[in-house]
C-alpha atoms as a PDB file:
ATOM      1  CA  UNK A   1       0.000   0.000   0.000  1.00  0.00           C
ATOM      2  CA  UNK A   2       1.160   3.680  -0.965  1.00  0.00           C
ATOM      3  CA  UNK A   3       0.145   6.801   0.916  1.00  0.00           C
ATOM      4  CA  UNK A   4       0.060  10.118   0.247  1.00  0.00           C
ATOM      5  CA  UNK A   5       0.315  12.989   3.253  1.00  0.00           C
ATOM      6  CA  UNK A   6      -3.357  14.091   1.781  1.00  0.00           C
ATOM      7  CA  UNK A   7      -4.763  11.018   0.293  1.00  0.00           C
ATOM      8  CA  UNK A   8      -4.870   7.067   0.288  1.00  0.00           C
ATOM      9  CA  UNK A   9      -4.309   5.071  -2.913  1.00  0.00           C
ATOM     10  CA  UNK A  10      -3.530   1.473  -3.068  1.00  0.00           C
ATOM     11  CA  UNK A  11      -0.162  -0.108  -4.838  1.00  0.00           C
ATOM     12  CA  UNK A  12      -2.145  -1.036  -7.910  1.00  0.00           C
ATOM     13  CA  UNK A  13      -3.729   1.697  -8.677  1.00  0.00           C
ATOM     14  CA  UNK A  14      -2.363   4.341 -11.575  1.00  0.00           C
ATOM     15  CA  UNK A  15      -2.620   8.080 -11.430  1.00  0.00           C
ATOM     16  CA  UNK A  16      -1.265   9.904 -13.996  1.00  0.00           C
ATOM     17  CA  UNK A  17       0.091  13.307 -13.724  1.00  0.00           C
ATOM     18  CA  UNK A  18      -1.971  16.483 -13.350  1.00  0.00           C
ATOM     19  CA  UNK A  19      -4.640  14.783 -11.483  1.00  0.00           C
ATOM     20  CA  UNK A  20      -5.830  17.216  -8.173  1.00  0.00           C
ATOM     21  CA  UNK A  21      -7.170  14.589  -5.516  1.00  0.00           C
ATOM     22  CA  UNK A  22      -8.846  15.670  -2.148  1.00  0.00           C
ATOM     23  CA  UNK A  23      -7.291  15.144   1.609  1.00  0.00           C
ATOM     24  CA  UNK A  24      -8.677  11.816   2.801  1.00  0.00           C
ATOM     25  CA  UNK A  25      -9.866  10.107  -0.206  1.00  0.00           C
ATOM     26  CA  UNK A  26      -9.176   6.663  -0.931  1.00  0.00           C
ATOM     27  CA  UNK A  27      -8.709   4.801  -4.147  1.00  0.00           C
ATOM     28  CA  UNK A  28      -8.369   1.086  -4.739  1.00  0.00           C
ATOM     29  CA  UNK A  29      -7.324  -1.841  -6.199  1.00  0.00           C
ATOM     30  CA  UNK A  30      -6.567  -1.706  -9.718  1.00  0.00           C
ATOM     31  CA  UNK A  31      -8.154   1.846 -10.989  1.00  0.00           C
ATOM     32  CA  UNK A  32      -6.880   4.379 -13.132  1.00  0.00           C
ATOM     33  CA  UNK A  33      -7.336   8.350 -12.801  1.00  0.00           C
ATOM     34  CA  UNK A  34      -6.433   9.561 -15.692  1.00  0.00           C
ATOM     35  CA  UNK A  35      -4.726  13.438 -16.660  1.00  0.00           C
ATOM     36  CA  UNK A  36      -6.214  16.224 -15.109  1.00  0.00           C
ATOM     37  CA  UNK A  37      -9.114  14.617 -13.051  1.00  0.00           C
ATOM     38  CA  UNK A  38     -10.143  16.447 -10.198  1.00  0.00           C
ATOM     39  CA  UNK A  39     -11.437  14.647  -7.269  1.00  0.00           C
ATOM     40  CA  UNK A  40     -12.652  16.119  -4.287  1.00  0.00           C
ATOM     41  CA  UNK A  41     -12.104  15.510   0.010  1.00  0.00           C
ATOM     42  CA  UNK A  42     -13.675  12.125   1.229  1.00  0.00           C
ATOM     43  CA  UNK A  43     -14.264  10.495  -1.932  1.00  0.00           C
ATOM     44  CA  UNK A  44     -14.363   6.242  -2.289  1.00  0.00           C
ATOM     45  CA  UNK A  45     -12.979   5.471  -5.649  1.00  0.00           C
ATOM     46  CA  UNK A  46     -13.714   1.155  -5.472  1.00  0.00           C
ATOM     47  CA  UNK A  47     -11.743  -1.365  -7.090  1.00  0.00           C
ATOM     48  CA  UNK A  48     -10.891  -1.602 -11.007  1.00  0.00           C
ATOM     49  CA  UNK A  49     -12.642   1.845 -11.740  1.00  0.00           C
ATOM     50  CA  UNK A  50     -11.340   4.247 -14.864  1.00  0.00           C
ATOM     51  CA  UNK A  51     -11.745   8.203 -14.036  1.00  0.00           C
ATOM     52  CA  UNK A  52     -11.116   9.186 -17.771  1.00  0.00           C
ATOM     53  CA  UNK A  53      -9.435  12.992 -18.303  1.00  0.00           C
ATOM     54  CA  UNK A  54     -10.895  15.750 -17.421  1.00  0.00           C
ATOM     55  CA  UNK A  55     -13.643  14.277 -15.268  1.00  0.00           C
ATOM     56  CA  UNK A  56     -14.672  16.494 -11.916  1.00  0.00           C
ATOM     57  CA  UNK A  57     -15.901  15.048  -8.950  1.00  0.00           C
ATOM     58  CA  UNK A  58     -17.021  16.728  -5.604  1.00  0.00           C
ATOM     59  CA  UNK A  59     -16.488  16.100  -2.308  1.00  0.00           C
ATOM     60  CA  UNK A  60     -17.714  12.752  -0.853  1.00  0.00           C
ATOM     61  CA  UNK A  61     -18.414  10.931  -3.630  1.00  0.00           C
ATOM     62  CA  UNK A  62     -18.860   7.599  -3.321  1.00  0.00           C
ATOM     63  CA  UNK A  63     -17.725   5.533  -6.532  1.00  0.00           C
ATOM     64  CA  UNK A  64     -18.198   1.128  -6.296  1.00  0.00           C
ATOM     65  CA  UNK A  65     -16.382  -0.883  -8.221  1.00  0.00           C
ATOM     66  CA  UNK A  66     -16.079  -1.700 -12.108  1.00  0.00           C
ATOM     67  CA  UNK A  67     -17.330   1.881 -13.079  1.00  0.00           C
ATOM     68  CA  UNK A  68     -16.465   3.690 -15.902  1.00  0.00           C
ATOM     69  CA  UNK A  69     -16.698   7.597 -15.545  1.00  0.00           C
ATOM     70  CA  UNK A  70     -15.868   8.677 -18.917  1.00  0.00           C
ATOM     71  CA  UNK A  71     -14.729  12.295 -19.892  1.00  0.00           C
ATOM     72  CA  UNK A  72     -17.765  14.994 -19.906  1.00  0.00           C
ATOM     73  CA  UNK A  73     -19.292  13.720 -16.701  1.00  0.00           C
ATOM     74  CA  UNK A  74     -19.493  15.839 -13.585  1.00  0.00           C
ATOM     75  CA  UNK A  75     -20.631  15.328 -10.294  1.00  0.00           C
ATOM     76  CA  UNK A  76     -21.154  17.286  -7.168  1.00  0.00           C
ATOM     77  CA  UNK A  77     -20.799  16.748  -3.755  1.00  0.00           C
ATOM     78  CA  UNK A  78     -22.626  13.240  -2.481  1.00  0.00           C
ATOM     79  CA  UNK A  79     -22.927  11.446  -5.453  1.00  0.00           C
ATOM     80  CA  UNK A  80     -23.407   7.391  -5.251  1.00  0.00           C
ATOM     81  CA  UNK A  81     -22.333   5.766  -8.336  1.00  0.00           C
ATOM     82  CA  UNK A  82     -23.300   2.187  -7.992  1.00  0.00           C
ATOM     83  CA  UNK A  83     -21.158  -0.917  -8.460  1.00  0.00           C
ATOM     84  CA  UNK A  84     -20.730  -1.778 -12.587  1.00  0.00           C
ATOM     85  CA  UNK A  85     -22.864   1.606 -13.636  1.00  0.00           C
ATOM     86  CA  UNK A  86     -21.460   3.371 -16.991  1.00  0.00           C
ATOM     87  CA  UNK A  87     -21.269   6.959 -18.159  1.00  0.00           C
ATOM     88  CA  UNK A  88     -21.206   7.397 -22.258  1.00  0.00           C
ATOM     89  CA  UNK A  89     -19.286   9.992 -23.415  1.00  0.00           C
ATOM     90  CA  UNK A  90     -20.741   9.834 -27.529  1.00  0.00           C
ATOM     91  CA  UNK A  91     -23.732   9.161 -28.950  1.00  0.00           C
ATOM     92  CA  UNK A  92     -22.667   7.253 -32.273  1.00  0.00           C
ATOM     93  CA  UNK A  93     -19.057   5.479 -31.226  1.00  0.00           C
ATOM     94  CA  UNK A  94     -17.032   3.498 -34.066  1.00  0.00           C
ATOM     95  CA  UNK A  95     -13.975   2.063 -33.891  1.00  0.00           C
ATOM     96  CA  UNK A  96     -12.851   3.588 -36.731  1.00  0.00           C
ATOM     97  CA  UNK A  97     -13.633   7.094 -36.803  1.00  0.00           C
ATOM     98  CA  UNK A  98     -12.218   9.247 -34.237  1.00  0.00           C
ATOM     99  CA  UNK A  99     -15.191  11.188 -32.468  1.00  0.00           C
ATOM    100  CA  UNK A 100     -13.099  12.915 -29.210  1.00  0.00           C
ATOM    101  CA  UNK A 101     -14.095  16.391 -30.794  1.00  0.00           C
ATOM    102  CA  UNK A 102     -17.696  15.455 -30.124  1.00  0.00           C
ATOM    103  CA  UNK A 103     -17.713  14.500 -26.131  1.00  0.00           C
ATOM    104  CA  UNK A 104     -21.131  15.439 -24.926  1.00  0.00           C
ATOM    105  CA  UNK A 105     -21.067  16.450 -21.034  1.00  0.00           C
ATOM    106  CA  UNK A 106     -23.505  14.816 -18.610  1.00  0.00           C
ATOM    107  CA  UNK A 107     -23.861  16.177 -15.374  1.00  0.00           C
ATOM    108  CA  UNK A 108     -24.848  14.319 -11.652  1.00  0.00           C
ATOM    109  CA  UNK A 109     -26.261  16.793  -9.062  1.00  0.00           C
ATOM    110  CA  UNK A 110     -25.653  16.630  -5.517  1.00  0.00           C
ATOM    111  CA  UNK A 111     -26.866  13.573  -3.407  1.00  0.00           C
ATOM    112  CA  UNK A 112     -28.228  11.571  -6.757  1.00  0.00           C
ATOM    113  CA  UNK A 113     -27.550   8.217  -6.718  1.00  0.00           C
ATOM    114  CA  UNK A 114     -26.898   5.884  -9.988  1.00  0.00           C
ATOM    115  CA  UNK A 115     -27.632   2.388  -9.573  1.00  0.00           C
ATOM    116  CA  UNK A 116     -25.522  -0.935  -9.921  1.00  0.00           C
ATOM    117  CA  UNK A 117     -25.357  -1.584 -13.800  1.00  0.00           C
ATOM    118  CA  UNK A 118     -27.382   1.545 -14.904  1.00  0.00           C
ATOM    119  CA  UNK A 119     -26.266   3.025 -17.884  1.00  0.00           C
ATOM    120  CA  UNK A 120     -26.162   6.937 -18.196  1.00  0.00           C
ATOM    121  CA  UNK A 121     -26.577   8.262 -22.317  1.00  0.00           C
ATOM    122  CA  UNK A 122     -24.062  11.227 -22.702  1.00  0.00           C
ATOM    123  CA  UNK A 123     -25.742  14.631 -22.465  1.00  0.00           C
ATOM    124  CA  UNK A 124     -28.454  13.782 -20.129  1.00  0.00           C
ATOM    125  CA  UNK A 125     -28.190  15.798 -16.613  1.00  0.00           C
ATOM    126  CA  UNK A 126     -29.146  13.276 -13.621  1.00  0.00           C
ATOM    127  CA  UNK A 127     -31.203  16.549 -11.092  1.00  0.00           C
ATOM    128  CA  UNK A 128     -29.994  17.047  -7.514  1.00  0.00           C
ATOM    129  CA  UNK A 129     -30.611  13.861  -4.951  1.00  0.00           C
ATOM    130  CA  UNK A 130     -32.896  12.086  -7.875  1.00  0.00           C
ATOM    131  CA  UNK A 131     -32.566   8.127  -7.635  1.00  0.00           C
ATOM    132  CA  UNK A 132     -31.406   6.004 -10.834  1.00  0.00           C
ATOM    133  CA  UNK A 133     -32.667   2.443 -10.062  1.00  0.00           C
ATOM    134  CA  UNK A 134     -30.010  -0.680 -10.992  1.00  0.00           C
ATOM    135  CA  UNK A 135     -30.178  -1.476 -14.673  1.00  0.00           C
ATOM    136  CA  UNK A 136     -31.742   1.839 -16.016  1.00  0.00           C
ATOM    137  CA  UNK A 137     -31.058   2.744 -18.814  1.00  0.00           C
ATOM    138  CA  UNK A 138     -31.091   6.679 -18.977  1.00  0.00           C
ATOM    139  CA  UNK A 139     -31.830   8.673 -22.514  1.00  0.00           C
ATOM    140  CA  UNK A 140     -33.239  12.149 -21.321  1.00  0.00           C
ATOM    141  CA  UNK A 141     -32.439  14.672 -18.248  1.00  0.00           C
ATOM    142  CA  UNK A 142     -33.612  13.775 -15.144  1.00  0.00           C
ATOM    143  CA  UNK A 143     -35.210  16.306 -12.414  1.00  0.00           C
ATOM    144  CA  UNK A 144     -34.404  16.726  -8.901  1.00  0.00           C
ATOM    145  CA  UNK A 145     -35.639  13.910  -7.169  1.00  0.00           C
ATOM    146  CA  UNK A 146     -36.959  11.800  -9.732  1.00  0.00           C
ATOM    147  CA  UNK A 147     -37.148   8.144  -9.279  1.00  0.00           C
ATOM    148  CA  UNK A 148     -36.472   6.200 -12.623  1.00  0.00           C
ATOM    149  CA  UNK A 149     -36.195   2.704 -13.838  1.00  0.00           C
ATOM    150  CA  UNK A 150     -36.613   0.556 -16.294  1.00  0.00           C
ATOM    151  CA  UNK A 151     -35.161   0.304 -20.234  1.00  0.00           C
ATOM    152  CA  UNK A 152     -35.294   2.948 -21.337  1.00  0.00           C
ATOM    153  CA  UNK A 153     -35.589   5.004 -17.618  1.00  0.00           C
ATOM    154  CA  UNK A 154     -39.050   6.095 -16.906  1.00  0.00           C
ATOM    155  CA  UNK A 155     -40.323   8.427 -13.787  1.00  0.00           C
ATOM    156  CA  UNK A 156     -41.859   6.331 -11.025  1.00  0.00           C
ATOM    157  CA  UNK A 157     -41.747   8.310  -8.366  1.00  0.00           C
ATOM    158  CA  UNK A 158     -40.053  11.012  -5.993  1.00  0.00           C
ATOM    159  CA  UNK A 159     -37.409  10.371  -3.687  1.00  0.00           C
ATOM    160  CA  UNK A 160     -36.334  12.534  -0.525  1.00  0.00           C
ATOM    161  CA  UNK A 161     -32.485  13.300  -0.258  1.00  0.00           C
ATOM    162  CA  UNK A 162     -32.610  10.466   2.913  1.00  0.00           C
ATOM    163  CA  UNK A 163     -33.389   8.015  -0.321  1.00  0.00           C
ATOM    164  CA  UNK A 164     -36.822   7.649   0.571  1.00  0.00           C
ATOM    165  CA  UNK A 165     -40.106   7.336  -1.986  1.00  0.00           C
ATOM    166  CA  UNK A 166     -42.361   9.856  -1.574  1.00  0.00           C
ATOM    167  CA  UNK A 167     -45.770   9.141  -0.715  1.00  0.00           C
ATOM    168  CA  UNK A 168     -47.875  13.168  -1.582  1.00  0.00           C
ATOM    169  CA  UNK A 169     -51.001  13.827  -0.096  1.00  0.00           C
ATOM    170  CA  UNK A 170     -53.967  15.797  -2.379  1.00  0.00           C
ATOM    171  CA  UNK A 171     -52.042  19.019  -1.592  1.00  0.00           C
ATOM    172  CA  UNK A 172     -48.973  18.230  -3.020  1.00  0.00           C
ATOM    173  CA  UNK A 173     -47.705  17.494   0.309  1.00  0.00           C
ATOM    174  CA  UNK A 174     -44.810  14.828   1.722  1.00  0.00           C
ATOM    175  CA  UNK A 175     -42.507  14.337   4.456  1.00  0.00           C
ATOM    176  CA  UNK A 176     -39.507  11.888   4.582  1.00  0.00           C
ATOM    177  CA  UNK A 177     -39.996   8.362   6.920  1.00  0.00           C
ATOM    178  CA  UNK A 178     -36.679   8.746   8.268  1.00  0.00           C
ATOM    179  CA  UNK A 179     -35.623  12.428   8.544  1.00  0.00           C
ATOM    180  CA  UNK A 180     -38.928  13.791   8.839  1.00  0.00           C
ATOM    181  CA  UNK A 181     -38.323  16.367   6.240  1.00  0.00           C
ATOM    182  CA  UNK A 182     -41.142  17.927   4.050  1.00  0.00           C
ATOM    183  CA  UNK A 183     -41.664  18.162   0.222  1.00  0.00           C
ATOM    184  CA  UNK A 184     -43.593  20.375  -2.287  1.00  0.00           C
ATOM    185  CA  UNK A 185     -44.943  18.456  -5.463  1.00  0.00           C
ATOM    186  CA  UNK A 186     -45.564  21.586  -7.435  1.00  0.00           C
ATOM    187  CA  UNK A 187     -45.763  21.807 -11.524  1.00  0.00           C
ATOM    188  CA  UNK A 188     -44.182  18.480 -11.667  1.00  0.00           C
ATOM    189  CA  UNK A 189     -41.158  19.726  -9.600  1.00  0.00           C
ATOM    190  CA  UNK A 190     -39.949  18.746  -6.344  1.00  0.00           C
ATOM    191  CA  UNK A 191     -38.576  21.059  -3.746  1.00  0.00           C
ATOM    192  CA  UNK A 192     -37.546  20.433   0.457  1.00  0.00           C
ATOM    193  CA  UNK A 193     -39.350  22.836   2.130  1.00  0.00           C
ATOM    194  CA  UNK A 194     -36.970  24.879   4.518  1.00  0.00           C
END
């Protein structure tokens, strides 16, 4: 095992040069963070993950293992990226023709989570603390806490930030099971009411 004064990595893993990595995050077995990644404090980065260039991730994200965060994607503070779960980075790939001029960026608000094996379509934004279920497959943006499943992803539900469904009452009204917070339904949007 190798340390660094500000950050953990294990002997196996590769980071290239010009990556910025938070104080006390930890990466593992067998990943690679690529050129100029930034990673922020407390992050998880599981075994045999690939944090292409350029990628950005806040503080506290949680990443499991086998995922591939390809370069476009963003994600804020609290982000769960479940184990075997994909980011695309173009929309019509070949082998043969180069297409790195024509990235699309995808972007993962704070506190979302992204299932095991779900599979996130380049230039679709994933709202703040909305819930990707394992296996979706996601083709359009999804709002602030959506719940989505399915092949392709379709809305289900509402989740709370605590990762709870919402359950609204005629007025539009909900409050979270575990932290007891409450939640607007208005125009097909969610907010936490303060």
């Amino acid at each position: 095992m190798k340390t660094d004064p500000n950050f953990f990595a294990h002997t196996t893993a590769v980071i290239d040069e010009g990556c910025e990595i938070g104080e006390g995050t930890k990466i593992w077995h067998f990943s690679h963070i690529m050129p100029n990644c930034s990673i922020g404090e407390n992050c998880n980065i599981g075994q045999n993950v690939v944090v292409s260039p350029g990628v950005v991730l806040g503080k506290n994200v949680k990443v499991q293992n086998n995922v591939s965060i390809y370069t476009g994607v963003t994600c804020e503070d609290d982000v769960f990226l479940g184990p075997s779960m994909v980011f695309t980075n173009v929309i019509n790939p070949r082998s043969a023709i180069n297409r790195r001029s024509e990235y699309a960026k995808t972007h993962v608000g704070r506190g979302a989570t992204i299932g095991a094996n779900a599979t996130i379509v380049c230039g679709h934004d994933i709202g703040e603390y909305a819930f990707v279920g394992a296996g979706a497959v996601v083709t359009k943006n999804i709002p602030a806490y959506a719940l989505v499943i399915g092949n392709p992803s379709r809305q289900v539900g509402w989740m709370s930030a605590y990762g709870h469904k919402l359950e609204f009452d005629a007025k539009g009204k909900a409050t979270c099971l575990e932290s007891g917070e409450r939640y607007l339904l208005k125009n097909n949007s969610v907010i936490k009411e303060a």
